[in-house]
PDB file of N, CA and C in Angstrom:
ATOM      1  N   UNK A   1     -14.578  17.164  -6.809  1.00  0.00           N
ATOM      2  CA  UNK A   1     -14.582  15.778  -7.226  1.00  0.00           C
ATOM      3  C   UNK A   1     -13.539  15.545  -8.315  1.00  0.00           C
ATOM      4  N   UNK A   2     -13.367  16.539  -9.299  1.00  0.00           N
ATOM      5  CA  UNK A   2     -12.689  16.294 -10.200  1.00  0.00           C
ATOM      6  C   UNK A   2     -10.982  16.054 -10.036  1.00  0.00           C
ATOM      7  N   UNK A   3     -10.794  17.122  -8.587  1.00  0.00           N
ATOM      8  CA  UNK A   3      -9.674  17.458  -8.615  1.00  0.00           C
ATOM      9  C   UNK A   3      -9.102  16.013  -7.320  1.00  0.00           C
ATOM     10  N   UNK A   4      -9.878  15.290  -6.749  1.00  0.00           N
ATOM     11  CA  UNK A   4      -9.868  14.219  -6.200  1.00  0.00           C
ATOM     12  C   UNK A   4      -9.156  12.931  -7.561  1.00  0.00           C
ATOM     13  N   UNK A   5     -10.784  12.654  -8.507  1.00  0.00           N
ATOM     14  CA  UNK A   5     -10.101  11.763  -9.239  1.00  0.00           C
ATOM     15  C   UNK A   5      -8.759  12.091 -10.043  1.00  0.00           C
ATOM     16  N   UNK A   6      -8.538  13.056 -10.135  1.00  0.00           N
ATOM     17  CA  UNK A   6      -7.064  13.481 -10.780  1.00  0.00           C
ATOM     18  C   UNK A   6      -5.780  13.093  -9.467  1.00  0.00           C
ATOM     19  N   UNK A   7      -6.144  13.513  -8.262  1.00  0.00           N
ATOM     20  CA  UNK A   7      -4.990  13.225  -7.174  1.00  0.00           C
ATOM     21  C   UNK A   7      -4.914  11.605  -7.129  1.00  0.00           C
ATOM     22  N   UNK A   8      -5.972  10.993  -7.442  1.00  0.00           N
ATOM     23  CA  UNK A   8      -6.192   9.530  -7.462  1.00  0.00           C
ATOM     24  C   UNK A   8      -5.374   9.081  -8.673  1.00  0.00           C
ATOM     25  N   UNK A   9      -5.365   9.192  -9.473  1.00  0.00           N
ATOM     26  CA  UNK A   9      -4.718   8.826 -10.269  1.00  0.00           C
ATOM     27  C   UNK A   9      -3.608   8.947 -10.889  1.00  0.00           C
ATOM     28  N   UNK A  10      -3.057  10.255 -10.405  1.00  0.00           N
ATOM     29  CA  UNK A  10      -1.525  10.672 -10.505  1.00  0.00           C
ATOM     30  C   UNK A  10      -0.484   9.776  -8.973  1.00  0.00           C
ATOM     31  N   UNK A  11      -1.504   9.109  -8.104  1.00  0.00           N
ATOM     32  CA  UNK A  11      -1.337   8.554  -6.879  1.00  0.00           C
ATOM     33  C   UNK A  11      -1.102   7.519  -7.310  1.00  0.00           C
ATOM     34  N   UNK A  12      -1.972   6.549  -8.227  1.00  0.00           N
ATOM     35  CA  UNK A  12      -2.135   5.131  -8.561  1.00  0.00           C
ATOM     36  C   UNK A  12      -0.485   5.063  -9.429  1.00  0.00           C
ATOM     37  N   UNK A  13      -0.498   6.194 -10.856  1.00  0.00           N
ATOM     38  CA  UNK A  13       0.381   6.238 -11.477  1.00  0.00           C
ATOM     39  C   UNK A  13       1.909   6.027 -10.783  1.00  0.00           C
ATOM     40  N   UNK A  14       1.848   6.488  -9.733  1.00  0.00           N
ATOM     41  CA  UNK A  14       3.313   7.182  -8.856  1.00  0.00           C
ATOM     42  C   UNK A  14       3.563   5.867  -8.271  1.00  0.00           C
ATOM     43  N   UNK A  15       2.698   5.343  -7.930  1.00  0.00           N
ATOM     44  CA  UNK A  15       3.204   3.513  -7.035  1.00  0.00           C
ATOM     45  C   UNK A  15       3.124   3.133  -8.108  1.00  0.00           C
ATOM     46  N   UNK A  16       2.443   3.048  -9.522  1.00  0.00           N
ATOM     47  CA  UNK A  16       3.322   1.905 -10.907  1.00  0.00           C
ATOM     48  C   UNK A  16       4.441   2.135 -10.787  1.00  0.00           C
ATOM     49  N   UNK A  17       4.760   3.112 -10.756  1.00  0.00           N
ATOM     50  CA  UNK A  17       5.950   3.322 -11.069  1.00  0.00           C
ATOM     51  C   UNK A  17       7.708   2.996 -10.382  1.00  0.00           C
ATOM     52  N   UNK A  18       6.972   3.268  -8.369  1.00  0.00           N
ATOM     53  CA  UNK A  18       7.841   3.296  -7.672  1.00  0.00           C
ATOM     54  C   UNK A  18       7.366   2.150  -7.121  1.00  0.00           C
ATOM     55  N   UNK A  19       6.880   0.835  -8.413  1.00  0.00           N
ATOM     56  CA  UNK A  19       6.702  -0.448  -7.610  1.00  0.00           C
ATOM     57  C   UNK A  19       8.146  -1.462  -7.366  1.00  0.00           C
ATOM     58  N   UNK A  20       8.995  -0.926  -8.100  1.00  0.00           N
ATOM     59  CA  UNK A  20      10.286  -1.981  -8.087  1.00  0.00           C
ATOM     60  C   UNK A  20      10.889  -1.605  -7.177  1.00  0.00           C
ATOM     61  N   UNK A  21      11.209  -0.441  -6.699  1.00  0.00           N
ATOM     62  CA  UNK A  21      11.833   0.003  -5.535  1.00  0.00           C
ATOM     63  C   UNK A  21      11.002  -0.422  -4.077  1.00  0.00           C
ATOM     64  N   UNK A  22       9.344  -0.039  -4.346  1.00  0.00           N
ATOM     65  CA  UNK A  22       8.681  -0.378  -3.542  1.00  0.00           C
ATOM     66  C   UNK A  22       8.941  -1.841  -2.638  1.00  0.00           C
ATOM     67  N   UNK A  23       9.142  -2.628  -3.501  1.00  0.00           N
ATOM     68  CA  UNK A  23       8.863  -3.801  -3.576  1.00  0.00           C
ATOM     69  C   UNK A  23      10.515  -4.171  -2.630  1.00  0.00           C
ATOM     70  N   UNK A  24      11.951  -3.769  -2.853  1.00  0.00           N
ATOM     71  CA  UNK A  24      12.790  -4.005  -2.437  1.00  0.00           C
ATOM     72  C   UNK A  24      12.420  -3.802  -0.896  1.00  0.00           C
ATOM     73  N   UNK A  25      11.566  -2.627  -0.470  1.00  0.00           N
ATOM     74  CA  UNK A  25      11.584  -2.583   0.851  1.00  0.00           C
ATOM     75  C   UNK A  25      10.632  -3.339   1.884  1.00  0.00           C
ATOM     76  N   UNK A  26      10.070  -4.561   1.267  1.00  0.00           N
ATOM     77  CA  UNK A  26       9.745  -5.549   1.916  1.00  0.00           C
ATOM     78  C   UNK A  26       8.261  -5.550   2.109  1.00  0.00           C
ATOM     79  N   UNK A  27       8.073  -4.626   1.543  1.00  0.00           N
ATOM     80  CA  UNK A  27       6.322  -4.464   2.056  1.00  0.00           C
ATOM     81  C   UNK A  27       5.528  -5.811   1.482  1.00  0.00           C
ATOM     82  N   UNK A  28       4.783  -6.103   2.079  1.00  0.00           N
ATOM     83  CA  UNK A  28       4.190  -7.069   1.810  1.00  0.00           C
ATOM     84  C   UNK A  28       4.459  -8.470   2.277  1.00  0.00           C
ATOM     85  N   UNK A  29       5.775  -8.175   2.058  1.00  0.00           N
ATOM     86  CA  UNK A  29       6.314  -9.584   3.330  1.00  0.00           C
ATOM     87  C   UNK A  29       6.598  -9.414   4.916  1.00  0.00           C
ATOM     88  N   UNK A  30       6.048  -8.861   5.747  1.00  0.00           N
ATOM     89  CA  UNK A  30       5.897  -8.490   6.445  1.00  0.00           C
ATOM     90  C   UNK A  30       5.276  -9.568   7.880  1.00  0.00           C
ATOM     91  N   UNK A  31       6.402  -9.553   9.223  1.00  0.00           N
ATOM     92  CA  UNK A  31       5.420 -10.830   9.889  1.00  0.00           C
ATOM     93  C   UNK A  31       4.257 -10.443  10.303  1.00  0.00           C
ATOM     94  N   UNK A  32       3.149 -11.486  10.499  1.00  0.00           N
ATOM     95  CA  UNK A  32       1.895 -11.045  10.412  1.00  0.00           C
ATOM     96  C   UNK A  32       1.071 -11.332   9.296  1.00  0.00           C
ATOM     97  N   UNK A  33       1.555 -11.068   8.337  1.00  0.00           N
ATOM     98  CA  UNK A  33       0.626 -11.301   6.693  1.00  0.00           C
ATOM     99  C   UNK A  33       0.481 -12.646   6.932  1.00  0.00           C
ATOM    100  N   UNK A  34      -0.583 -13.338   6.286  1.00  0.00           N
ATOM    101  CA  UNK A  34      -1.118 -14.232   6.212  1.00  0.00           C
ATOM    102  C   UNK A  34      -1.022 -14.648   4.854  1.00  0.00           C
ATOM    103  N   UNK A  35      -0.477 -16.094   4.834  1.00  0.00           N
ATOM    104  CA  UNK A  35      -0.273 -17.228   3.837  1.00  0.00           C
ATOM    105  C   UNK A  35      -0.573 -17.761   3.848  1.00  0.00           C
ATOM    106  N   UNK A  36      -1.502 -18.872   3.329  1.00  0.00           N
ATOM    107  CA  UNK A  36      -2.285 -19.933   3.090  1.00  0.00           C
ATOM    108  C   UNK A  36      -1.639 -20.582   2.151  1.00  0.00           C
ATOM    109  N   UNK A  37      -1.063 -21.667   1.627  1.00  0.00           N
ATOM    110  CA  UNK A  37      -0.726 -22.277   0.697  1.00  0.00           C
ATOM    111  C   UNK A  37      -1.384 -23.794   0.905  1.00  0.00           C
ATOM    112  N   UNK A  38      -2.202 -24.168  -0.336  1.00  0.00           N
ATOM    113  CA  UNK A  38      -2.772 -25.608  -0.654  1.00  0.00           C
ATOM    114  C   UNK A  38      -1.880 -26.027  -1.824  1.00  0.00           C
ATOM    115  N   UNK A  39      -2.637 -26.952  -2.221  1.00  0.00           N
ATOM    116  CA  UNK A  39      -1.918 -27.997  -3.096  1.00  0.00           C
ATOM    117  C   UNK A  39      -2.284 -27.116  -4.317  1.00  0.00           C
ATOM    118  N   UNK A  40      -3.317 -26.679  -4.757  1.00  0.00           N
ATOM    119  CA  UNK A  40      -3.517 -25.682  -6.111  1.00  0.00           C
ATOM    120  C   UNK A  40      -3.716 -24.573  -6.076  1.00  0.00           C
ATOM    121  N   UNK A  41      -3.954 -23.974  -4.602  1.00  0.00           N
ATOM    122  CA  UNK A  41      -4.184 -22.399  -4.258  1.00  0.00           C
ATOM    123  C   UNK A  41      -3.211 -21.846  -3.438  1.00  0.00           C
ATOM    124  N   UNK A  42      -2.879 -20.405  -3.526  1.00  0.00           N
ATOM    125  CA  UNK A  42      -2.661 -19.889  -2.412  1.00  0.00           C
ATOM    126  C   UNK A  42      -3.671 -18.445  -1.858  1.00  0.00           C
ATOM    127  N   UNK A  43      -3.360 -18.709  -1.150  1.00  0.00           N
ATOM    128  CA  UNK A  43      -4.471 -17.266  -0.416  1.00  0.00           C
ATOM    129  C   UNK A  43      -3.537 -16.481   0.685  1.00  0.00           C
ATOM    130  N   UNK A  44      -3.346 -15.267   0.122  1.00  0.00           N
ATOM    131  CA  UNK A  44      -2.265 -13.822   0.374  1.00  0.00           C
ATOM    132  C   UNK A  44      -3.427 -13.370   1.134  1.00  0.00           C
ATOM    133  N   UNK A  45      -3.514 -12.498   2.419  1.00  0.00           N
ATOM    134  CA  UNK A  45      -3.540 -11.294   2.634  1.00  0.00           C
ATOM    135  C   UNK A  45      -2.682 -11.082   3.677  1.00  0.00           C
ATOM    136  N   UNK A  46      -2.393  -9.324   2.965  1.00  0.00           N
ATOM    137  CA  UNK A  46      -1.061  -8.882   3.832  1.00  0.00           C
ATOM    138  C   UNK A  46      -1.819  -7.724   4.837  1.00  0.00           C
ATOM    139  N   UNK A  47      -2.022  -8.271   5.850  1.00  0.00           N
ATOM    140  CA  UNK A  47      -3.030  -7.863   6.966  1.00  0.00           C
ATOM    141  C   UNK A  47      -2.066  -6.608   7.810  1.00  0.00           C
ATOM    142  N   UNK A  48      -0.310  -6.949   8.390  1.00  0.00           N
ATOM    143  CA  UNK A  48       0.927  -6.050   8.469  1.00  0.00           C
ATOM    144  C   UNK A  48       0.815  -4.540   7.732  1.00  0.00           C
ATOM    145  N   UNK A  49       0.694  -5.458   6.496  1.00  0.00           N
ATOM    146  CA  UNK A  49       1.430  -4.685   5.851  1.00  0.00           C
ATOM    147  C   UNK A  49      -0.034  -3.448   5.085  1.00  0.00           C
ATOM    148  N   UNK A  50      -1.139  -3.793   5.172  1.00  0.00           N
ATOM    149  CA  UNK A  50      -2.372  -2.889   4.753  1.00  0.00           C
ATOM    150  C   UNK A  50      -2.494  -1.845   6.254  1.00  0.00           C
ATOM    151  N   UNK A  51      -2.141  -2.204   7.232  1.00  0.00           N
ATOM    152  CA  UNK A  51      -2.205  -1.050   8.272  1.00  0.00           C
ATOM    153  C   UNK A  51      -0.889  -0.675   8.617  1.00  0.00           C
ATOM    154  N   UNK A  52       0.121  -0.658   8.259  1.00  0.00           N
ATOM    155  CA  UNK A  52       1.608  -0.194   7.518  1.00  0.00           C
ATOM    156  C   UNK A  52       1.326   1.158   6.994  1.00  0.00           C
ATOM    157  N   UNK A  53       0.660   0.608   5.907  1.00  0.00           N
ATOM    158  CA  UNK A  53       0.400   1.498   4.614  1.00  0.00           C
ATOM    159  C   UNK A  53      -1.130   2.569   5.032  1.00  0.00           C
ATOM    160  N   UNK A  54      -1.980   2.411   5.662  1.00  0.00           N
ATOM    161  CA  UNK A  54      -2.768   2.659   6.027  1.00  0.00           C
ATOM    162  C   UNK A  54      -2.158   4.141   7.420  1.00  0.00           C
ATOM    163  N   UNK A  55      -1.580   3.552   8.199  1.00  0.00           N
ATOM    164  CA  UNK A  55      -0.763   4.813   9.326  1.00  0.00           C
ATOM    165  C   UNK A  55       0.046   5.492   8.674  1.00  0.00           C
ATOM    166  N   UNK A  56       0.708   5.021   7.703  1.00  0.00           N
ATOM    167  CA  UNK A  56       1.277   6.209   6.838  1.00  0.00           C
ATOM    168  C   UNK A  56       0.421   7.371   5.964  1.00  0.00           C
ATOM    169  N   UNK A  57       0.257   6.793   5.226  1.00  0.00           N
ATOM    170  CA  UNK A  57      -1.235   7.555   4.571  1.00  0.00           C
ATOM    171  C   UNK A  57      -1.686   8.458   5.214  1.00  0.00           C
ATOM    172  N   UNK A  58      -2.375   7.947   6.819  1.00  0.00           N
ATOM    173  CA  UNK A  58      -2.984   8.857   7.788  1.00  0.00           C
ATOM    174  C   UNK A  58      -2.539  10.503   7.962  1.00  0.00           C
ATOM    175  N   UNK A  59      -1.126   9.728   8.354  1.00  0.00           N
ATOM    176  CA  UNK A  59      -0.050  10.648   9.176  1.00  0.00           C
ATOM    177  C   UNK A  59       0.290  11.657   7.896  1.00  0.00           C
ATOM    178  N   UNK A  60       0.770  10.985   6.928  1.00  0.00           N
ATOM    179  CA  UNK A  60       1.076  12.036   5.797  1.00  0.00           C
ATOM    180  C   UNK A  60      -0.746  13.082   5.296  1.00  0.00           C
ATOM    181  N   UNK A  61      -1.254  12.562   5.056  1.00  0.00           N
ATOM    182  CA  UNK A  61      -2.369  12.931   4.819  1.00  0.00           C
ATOM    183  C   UNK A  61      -2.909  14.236   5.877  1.00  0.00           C
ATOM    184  N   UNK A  62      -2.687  14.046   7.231  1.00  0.00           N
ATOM    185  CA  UNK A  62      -3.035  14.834   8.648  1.00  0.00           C
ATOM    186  C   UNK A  62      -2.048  15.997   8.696  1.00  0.00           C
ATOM    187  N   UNK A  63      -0.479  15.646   8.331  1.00  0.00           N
ATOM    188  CA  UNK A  63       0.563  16.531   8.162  1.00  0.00           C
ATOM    189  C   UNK A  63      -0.013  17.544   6.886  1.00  0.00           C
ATOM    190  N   UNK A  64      -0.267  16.680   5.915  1.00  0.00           N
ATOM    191  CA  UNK A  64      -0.177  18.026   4.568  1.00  0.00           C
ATOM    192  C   UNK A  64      -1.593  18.814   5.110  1.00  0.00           C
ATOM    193  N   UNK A  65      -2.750  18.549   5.672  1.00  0.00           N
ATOM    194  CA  UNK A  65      -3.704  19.208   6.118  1.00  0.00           C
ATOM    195  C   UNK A  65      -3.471  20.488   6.844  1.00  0.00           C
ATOM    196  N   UNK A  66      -2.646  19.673   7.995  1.00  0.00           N
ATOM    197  CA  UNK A  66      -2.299  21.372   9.040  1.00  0.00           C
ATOM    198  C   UNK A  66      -1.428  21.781   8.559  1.00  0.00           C
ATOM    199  N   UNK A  67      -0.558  22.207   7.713  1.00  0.00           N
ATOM    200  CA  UNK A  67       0.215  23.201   6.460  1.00  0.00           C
ATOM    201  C   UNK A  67      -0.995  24.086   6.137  1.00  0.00           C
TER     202      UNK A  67
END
């Protein structure tokens, strides 16, 4: 458990960090995501782009396993 919340958080740390670069490569704007814009709200979810990020994860996650 311990050694989980530590991978968690050296994980969280690593995307603060590689959020500006992150961010150049479009994630989140992605077609598909869903925009809602009203007159005083908007309502984001990036629906693309969470199973994007989600098959990567997988795949990397499944790769470092069978090593």
């Amino acid at each position: 458990m311990q050694k989980l919340l530590i991978t968690l958080g050296i994980g969280i740390t690593a995307i603060g960090i590689l959020y500006p670069f992150l961010k150049q490569l479009g994630l989140g704007q992605l077609p598909g995501d869903i925009i809602l814009k009203g007159e005083n709200t908007t309502f984001y979810f990036p629906v693309v782009s969470c199973i994007a990020v989600s098959l990567l994860v997988t795949v990397l996650l499944n790769f470092l396993r069978s090593s």
